[in-house]
Protein backbone atom coordinates (compact mmCIF):
# COMPACT_ATOMS: atom_id res chain seq x y z
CA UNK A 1 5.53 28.07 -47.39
CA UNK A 2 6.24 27.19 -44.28
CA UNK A 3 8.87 24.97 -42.98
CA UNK A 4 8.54 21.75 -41.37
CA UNK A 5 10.00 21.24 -37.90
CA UNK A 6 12.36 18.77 -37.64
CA UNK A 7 11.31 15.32 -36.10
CA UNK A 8 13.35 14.87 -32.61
CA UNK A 9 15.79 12.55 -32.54
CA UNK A 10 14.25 9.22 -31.23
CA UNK A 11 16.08 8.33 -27.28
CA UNK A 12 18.37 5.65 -27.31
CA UNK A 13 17.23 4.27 -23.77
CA UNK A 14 19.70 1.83 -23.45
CA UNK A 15 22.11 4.49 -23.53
CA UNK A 16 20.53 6.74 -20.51
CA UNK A 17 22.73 6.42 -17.13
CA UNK A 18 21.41 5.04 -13.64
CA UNK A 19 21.52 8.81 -12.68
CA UNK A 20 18.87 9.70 -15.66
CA UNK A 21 16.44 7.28 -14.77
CA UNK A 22 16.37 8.78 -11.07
CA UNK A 23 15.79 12.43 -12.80
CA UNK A 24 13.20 10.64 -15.08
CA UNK A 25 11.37 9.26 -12.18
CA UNK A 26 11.97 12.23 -9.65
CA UNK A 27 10.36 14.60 -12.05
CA UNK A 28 7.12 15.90 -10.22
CA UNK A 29 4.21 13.40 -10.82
CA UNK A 30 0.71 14.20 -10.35
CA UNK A 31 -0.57 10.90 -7.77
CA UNK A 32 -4.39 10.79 -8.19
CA UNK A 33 -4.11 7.07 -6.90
CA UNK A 34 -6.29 5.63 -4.62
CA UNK A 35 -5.71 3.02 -1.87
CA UNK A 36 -8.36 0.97 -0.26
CA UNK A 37 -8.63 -0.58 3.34
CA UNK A 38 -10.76 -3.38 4.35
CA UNK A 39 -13.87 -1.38 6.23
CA UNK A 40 -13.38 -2.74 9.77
CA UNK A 41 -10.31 -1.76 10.26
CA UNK A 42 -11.86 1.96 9.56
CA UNK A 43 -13.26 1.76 13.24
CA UNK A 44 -10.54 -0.34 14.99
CA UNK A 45 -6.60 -0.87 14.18
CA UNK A 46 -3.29 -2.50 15.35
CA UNK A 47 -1.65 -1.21 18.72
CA UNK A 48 0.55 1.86 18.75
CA UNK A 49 3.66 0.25 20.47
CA UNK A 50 4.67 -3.32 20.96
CA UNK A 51 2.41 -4.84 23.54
CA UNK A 52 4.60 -6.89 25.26
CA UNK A 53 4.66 -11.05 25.37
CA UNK A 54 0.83 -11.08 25.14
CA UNK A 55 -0.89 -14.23 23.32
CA UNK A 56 -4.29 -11.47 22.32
CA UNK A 57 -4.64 -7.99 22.37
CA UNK A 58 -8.06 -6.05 21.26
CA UNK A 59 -9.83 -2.60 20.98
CA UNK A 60 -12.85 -1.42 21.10
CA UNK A 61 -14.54 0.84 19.39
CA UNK A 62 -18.65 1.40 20.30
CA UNK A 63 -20.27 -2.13 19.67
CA UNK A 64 -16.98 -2.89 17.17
CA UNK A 65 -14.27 -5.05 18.90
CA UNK A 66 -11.34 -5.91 16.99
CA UNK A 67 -9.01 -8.51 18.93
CA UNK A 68 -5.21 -9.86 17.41
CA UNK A 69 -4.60 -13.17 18.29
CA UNK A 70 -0.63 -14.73 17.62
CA UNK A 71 -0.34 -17.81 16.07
CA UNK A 72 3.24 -18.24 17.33
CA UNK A 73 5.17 -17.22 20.37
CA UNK A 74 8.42 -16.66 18.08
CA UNK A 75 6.24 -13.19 16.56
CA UNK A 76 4.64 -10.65 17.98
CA UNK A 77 1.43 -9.24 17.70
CA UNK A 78 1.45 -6.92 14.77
CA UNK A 79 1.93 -2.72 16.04
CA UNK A 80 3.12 0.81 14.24
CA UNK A 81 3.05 2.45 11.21
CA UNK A 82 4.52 -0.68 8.74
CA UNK A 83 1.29 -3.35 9.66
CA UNK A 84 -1.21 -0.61 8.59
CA UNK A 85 0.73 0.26 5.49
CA UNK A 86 1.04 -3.31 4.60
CA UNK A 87 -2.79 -3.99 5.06
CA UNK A 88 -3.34 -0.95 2.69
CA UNK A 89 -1.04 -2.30 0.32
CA UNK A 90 -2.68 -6.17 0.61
CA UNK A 91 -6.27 -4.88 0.21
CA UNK A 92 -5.23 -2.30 -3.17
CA UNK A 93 -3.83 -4.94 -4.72
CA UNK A 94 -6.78 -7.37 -3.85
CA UNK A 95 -8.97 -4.62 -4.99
CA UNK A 96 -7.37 -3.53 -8.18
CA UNK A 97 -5.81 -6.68 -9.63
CA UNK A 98 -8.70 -9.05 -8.02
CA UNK A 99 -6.69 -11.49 -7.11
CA UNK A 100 -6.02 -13.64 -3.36
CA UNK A 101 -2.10 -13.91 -4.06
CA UNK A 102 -0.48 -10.51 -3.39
CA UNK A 103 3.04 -10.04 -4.91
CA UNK A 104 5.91 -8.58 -2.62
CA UNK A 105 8.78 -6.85 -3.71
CA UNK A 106 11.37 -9.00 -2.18
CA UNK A 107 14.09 -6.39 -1.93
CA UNK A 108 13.70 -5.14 1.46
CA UNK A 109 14.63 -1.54 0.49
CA UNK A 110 12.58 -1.54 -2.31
CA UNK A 111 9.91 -2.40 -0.70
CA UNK A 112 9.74 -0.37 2.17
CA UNK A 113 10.25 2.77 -0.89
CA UNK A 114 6.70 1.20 -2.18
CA UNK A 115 5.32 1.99 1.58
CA UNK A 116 5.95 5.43 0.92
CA UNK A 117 9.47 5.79 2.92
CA UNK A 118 12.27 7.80 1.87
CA UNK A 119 15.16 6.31 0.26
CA UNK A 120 17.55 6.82 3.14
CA UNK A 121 14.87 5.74 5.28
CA UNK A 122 14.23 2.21 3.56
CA UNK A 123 18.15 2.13 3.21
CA UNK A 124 18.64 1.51 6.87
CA UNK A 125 19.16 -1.85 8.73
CA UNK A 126 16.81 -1.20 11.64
CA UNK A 127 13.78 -0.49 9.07
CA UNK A 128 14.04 -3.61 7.05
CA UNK A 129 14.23 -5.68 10.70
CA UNK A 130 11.24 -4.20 11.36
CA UNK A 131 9.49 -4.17 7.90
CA UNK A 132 10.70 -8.23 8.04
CA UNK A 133 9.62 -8.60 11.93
CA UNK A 134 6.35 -6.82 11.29
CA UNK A 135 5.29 -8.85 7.68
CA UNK A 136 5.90 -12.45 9.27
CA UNK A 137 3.87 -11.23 12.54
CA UNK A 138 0.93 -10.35 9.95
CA UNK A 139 1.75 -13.65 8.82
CA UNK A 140 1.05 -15.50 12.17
CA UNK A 141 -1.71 -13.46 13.37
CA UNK A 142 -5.69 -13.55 13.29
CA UNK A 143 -7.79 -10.57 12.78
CA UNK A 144 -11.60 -11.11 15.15
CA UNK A 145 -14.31 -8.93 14.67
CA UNK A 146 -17.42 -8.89 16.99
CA UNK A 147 -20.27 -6.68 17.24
CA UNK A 148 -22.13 -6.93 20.33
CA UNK A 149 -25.26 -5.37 20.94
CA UNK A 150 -28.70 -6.22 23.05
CA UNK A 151 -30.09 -6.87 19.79
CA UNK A 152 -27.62 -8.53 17.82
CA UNK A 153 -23.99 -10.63 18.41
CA UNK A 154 -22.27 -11.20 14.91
CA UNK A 155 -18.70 -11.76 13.96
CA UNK A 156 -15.94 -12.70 11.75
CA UNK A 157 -12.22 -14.34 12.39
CA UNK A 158 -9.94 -13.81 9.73
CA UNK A 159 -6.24 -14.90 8.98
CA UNK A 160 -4.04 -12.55 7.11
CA UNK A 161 -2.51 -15.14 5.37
CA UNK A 162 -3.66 -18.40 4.61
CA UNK A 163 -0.25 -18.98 2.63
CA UNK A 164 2.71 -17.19 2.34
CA UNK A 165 6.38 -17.86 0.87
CA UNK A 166 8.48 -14.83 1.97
CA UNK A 167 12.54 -14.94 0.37
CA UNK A 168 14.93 -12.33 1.87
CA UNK A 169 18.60 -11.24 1.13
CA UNK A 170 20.18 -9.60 3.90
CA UNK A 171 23.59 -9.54 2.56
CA UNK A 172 22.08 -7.64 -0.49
CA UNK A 173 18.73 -5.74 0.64
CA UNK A 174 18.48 -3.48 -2.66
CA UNK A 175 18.74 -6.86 -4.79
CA UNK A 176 15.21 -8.89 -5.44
CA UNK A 177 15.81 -12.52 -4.40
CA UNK A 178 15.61 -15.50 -7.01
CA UNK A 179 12.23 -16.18 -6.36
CA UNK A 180 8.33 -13.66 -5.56
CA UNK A 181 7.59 -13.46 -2.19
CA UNK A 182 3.75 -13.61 -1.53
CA UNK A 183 1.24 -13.42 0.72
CA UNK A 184 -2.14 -15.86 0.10
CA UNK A 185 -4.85 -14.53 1.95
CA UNK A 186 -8.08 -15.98 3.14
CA UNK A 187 -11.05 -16.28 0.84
CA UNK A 188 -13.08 -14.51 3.91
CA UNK A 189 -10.73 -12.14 3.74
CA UNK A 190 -10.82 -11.54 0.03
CA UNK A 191 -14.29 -11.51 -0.14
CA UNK A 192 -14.42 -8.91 2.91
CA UNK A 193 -12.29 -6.41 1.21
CA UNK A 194 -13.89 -6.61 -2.36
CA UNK A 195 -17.34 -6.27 -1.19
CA UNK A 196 -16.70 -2.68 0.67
CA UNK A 197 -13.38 -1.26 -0.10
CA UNK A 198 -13.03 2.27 1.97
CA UNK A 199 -10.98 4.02 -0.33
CA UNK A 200 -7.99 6.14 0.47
CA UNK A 201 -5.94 8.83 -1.02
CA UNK A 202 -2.54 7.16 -1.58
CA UNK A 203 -0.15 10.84 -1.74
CA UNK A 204 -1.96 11.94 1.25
CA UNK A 205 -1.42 8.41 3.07
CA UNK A 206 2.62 8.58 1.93
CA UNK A 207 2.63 12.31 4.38
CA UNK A 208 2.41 10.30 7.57
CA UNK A 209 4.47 7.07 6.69
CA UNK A 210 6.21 7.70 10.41
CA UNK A 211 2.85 8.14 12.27
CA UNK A 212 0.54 5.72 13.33
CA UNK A 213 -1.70 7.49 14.85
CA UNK A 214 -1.73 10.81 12.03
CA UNK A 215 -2.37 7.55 9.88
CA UNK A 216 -5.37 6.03 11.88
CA UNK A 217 -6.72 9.51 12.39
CA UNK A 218 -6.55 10.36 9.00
CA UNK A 219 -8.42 7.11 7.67
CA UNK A 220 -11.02 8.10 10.22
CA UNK A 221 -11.36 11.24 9.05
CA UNK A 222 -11.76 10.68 5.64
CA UNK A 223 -14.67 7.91 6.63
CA UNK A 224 -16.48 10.58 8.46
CA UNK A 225 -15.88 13.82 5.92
CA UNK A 226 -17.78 11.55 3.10
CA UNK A 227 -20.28 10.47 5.47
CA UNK A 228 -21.08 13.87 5.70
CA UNK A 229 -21.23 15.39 2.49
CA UNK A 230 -23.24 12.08 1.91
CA UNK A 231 -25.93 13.05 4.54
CA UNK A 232 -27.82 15.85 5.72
CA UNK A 233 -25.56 16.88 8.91
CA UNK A 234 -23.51 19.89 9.16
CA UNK A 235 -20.91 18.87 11.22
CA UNK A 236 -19.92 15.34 14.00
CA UNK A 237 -18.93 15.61 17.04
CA UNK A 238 -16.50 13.00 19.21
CA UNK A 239 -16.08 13.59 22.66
CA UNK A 240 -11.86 13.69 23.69
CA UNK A 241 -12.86 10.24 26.18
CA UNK A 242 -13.84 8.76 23.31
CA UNK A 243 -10.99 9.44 21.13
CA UNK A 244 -8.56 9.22 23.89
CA UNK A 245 -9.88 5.67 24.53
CA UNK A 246 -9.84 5.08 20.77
CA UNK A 247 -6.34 6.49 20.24
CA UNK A 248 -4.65 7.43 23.32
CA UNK A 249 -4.44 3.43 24.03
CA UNK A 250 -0.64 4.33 25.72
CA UNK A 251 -1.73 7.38 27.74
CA UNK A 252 -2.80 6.56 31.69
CA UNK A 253 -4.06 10.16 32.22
CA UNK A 254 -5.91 11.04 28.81
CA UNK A 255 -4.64 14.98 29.05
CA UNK A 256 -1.45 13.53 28.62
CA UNK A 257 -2.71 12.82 25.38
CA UNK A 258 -4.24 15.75 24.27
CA UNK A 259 -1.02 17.15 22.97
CA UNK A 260 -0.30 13.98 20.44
CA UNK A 261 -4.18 14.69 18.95
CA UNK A 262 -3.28 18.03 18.82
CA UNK A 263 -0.46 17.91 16.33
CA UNK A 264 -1.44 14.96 14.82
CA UNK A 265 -4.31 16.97 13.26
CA UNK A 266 -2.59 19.83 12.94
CA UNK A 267 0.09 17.35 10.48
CA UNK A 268 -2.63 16.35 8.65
CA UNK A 269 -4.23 19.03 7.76
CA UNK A 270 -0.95 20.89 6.86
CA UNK A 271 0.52 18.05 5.06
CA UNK A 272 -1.96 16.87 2.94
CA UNK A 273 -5.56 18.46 4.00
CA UNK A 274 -5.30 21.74 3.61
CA UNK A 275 -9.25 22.60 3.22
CA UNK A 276 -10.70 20.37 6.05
CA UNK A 277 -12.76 21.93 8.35
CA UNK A 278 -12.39 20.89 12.22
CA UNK A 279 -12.73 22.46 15.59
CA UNK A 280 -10.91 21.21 18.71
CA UNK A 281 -11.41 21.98 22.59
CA UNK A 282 -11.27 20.64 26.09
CA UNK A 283 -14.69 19.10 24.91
CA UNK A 284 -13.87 17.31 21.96
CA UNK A 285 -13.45 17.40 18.27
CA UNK A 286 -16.20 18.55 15.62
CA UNK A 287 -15.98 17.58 12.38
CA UNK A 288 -17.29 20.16 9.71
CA UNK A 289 -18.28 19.71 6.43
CA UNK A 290 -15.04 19.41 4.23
CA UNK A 291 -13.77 18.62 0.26
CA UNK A 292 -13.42 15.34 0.03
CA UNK A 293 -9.97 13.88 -0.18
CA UNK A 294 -11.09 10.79 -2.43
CA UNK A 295 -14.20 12.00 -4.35
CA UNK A 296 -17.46 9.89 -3.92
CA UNK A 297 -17.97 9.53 -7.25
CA UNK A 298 -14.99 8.00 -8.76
CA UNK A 299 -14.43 8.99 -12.43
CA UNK A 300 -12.22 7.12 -14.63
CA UNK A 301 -9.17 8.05 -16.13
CA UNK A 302 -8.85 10.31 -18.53
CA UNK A 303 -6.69 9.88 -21.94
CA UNK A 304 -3.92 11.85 -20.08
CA UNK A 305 -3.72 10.14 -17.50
CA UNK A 306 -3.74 6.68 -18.65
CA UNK A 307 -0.79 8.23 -20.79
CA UNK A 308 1.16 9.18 -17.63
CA UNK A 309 0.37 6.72 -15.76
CA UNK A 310 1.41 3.97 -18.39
CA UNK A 311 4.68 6.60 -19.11
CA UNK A 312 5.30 5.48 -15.00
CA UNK A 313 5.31 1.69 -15.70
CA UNK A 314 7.13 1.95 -18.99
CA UNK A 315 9.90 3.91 -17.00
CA UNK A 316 10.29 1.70 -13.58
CA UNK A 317 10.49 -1.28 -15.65
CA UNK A 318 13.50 0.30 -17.87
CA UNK A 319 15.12 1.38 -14.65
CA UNK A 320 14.76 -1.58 -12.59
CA UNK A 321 14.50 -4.06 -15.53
CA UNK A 322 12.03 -6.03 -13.51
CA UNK A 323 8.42 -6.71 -15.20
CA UNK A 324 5.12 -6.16 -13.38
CA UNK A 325 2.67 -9.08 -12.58
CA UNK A 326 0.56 -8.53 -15.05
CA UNK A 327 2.83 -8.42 -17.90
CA UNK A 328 4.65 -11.51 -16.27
CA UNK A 329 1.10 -13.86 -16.05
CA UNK A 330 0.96 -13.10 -19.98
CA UNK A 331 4.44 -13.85 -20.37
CA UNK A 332 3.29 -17.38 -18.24
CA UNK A 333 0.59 -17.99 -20.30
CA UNK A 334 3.11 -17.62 -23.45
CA UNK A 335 5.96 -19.62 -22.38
CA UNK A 336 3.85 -21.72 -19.60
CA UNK A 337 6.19 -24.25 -19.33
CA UNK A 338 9.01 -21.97 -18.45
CA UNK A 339 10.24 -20.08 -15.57
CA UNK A 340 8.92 -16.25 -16.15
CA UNK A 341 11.82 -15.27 -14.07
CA UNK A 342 14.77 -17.09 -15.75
CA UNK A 343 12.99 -16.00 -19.09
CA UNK A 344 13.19 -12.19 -17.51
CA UNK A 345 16.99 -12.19 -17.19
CA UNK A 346 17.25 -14.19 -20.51
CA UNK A 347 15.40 -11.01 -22.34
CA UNK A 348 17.10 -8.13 -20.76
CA UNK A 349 20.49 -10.11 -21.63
CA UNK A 350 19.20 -10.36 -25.13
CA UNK A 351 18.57 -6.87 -25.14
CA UNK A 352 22.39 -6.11 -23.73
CA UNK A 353 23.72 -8.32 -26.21
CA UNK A 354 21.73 -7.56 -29.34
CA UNK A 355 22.74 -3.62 -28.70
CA UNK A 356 18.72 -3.26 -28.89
CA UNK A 357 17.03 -0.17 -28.57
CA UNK A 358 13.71 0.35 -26.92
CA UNK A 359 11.93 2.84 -28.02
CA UNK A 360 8.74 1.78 -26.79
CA UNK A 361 6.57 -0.19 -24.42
CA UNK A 362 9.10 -2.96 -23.66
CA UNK A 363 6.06 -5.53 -21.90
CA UNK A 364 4.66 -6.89 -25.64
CA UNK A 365 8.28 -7.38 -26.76
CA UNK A 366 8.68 -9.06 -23.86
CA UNK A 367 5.36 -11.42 -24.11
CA UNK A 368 6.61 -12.24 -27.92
CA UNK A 369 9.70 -12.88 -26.78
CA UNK A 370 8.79 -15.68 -24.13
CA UNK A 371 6.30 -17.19 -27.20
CA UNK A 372 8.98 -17.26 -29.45
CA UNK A 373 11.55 -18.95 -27.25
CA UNK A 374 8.91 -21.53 -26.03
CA UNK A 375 8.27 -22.15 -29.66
CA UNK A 376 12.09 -22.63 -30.61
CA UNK A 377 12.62 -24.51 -27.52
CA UNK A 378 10.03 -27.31 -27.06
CA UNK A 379 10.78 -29.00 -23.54
């Protein structure tokens, strides 16, 4: 007869260190994830370098202008990598939680480690100056869109934020402050992103963090690639003018930029797409026929990797003991007289203090834990 195999020991997780969380979580992952951009900023994006005391900026792109106006002098207009990773991050959430409020970290370093930085990276002072500098000129700036044509004139003004309520600790960057930090955007805005999302592969976007431009390019890329495979046409070609005029914004003499399109490619095709299918020469670039990077048919999850995924969640909240939104709206709705936040650091305490192990999904304990307290403690 054969023997049963002993059960394994269930994991006291109270009792793993800060160092085996970081082992849990640096374990490889898979990151099928996607990331979604609001279309017109596809064709046209932020300046590479600061522009200087300027009240507008714009570029064009064809018929497509996109102009940046500053609310106030005391910001300036929006430019680099950390406003395009911040839209991506504002029109994911919009697009996967539906929602107009999007939720900021408020710990500077933890935050710029959710853009895809390295820890050392989001650990120093001059990146969380400019992730602050950068997030309150997104704040104070309007996005216009115009297409002009002899046929048609049409176009769209947008605010980033119609509200925001930003809280900061610069004493203590790795600690989240007492209270969310949020940005409110427009309902045009909103609206805009949820009714064409351009999806976007989120490992591939986290290759090219320090790059604006191997960011731009590679958004553009991945437009045209599934515009391809979607059509009948082999290949696109761009002429270098009108990429240098797209991208080489900086350069007086557009040779000078050659070199920068050059290796920016040549990153992102090494980095993170290895099978796509280009030609470049003193005429311009030719897009072949490639795999998609984000298929065009988006299948849902499968059992595993819900399981992982959730695995993910269940292990940043143990490690950072900080809920997610979602788990924290249902922990509203429970206790909605409450504060969700004071009621977070009352459970974790709880935890502490009861010697508690969790063995499982800590977010229902956590929901029954905020109804039972309301119920016990009528205000």
């Amino acid at each position: 007869m054969r023997e049963k195999t002993p059960a394994k020991p269930k994991r006291d997780l109270r009792a793993l260190t800060d160092s085996d969380y970081a082992a849990l979580l640096e374990q490889p992952q898979r990151d099928d994830r996607k990331s979604y951009l609001l279309k017109e900023l596809v064709q046209c994006s932020f300046p590479y370098s600061d522009p200087g005391d300027t009240e507008r900026w714009e570029c064009k792109n064809g018929h497509l202008t996109l102009r940046l106006s500053r609310l106030s002098a005391d910001y300036p207009i929006p430019y680099g990598t950390l406003p395009r990773l911040i839209m991506i991050y504002v029109c994911t959430k919009i697009v996967e939680d539906d929602v107009r409020r999007v939720y900021f970290d408020s710990s500077l370093a933890v935050a710029l480690k959710e853009f895809g930085y390295k820890d050392s990276t989001a650990k120093k002072g001059t990146s969380r100056g400019r992730y602050k500098t950068q997030l309150l000129a997104l704040c104070h700036c309007v996005l216009s869109f115009t297409y002009d044509d002899e046929t048609r004139n049409a176009g769209m003004n947008v605010p980033v934020a119609e509200m925001y309520d930003l809280w900061w600790d610069p004493k203590k960057p790795h600690q989240p402050a007492l209270f969310p930090s949020f940005i409110e955007v427009s309902e045009r805005f909103y609206k805009s992103v949820r009714e064409i999302p351009v999806p976007l592969p989120n490992a591939a976007i986290k290759n090219h963090v320090k790059s604006a431009l191997e960011l731009d390019l590679l958004v553009m890329l991945n437009s045209r690639v599934y515009k391809l495979n979607k059509g009948e046409g082999k290949a696109e070609f761009i002429p270098f003018m009108a990429l240098a005029r797209q991208y080489g914004q900086e350069y007086s003499r557009p040779r000078d930029f050659r070199p920068k399109l050059e290796r920016a490619l040549a990153n992102i095709k090494e980095r993170s797409w290895k099978l796509l299918n280009y030609t470049l020469d003193e005429r311009g670039l030719v897009i072949h026929k490639s795999p998609q990077l984000v298929p065009s048919k988006l299948k849902g999850p499968t059992r595993h990797q819900l399981a992982h995924s959730d695995d993910d969640a269940i292990a940043e909240i143990l490690r950072t003991r900080r809920f997610d939104l979602r788990t924290r709206e249902k922990a509203k709705a429970a206790a909605p007289r409450w504060d969700i936040y004071s009621l977070e650091a009352t459970f974790w305490e709880w935890v502490t203090d009861e010697g508690i192990q969790i063995e499982k999904d800590p977010r229902s304990m956590f929901v029954a834990f905020c109804r039972s307290h309301a119920k016990k403690n009528i205000l």
